[in-house]
Protein backbone atom coordinates (compact mmCIF):
# COMPACT_ATOMS: atom_id res chain seq x y z
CA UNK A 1 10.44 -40.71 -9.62
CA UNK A 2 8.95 -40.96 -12.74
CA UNK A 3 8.72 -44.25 -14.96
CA UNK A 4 9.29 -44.42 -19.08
CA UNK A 5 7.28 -47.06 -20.23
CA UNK A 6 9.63 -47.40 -22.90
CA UNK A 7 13.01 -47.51 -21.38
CA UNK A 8 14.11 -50.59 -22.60
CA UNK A 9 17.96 -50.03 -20.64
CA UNK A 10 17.21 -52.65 -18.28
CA UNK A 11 16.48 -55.42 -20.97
CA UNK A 12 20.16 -54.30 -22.56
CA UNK A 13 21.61 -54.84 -19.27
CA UNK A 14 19.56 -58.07 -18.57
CA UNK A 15 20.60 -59.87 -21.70
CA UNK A 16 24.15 -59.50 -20.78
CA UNK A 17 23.85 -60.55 -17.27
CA UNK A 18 23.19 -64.44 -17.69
CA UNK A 19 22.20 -66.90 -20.51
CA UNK A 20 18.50 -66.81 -21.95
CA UNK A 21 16.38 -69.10 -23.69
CA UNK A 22 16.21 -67.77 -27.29
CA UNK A 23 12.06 -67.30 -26.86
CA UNK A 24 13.09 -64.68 -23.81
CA UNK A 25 15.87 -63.20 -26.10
CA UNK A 26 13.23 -62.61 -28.58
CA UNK A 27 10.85 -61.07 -26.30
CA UNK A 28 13.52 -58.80 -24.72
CA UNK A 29 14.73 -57.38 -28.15
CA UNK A 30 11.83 -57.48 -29.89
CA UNK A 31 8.99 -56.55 -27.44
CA UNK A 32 5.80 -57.53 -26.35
CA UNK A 33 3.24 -59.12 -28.47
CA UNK A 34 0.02 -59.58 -26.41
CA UNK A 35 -0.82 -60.57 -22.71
CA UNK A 36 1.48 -63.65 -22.10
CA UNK A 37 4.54 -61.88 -23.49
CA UNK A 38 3.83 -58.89 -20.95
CA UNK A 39 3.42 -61.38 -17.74
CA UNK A 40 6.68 -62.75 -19.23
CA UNK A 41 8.30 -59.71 -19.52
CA UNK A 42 7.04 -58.68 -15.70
CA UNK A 43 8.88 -61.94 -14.38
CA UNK A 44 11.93 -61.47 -16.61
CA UNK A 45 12.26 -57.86 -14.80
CA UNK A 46 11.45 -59.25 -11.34
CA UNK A 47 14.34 -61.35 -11.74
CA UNK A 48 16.70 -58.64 -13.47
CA UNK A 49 15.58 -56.70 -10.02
CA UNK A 50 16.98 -59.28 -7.92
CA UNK A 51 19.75 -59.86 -9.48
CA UNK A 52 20.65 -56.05 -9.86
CA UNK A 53 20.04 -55.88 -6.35
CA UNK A 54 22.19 -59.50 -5.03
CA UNK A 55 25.02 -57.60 -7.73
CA UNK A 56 24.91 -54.69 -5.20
CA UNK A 57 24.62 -55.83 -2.19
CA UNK A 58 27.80 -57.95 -3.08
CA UNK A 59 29.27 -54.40 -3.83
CA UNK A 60 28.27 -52.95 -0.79
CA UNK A 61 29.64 -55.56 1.55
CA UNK A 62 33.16 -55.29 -0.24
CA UNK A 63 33.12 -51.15 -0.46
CA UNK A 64 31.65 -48.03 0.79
CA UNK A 65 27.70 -47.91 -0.48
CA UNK A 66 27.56 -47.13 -4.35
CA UNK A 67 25.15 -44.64 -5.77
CA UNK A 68 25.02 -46.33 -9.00
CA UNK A 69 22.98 -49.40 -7.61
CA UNK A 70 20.23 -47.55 -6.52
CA UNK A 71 19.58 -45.84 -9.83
């Protein structure tokens, strides 16, 4: 599996998953700016991870295993 650096799909996906604080909003559409926004950035897709993941496993206990929340 290879990684694109800059994919920014997730961030789409993350905005519309809960509420944000307009600084995170910022840094999600607009990008990073220097070392603090890119720790920021690595929490803020930590959490889209685990929520991705809790969205699935939800999923998965209700229906047969989906393909599309592993990807």
């Amino acid at each position: 599996m290879t990684n694109k650096w800059n994919d920014k799909s997730w961030q789409k996906d993350f905005l519309k998953m809960k509420s944000h604080s307009p600084a995170d909003v910022k840094l999600l559409m607009g990008g990073v700016k220097g070392l603090k926004d890119a720790w920021r950035l690595g929490v803020l897709h930590v959490e889209y991870e685990k929520i991705k993941k809790n969205k699935c496993d939800k999923n998965n206990s209700l229906s047969v295993r989906k393909r599309s929340c592993w990807i």
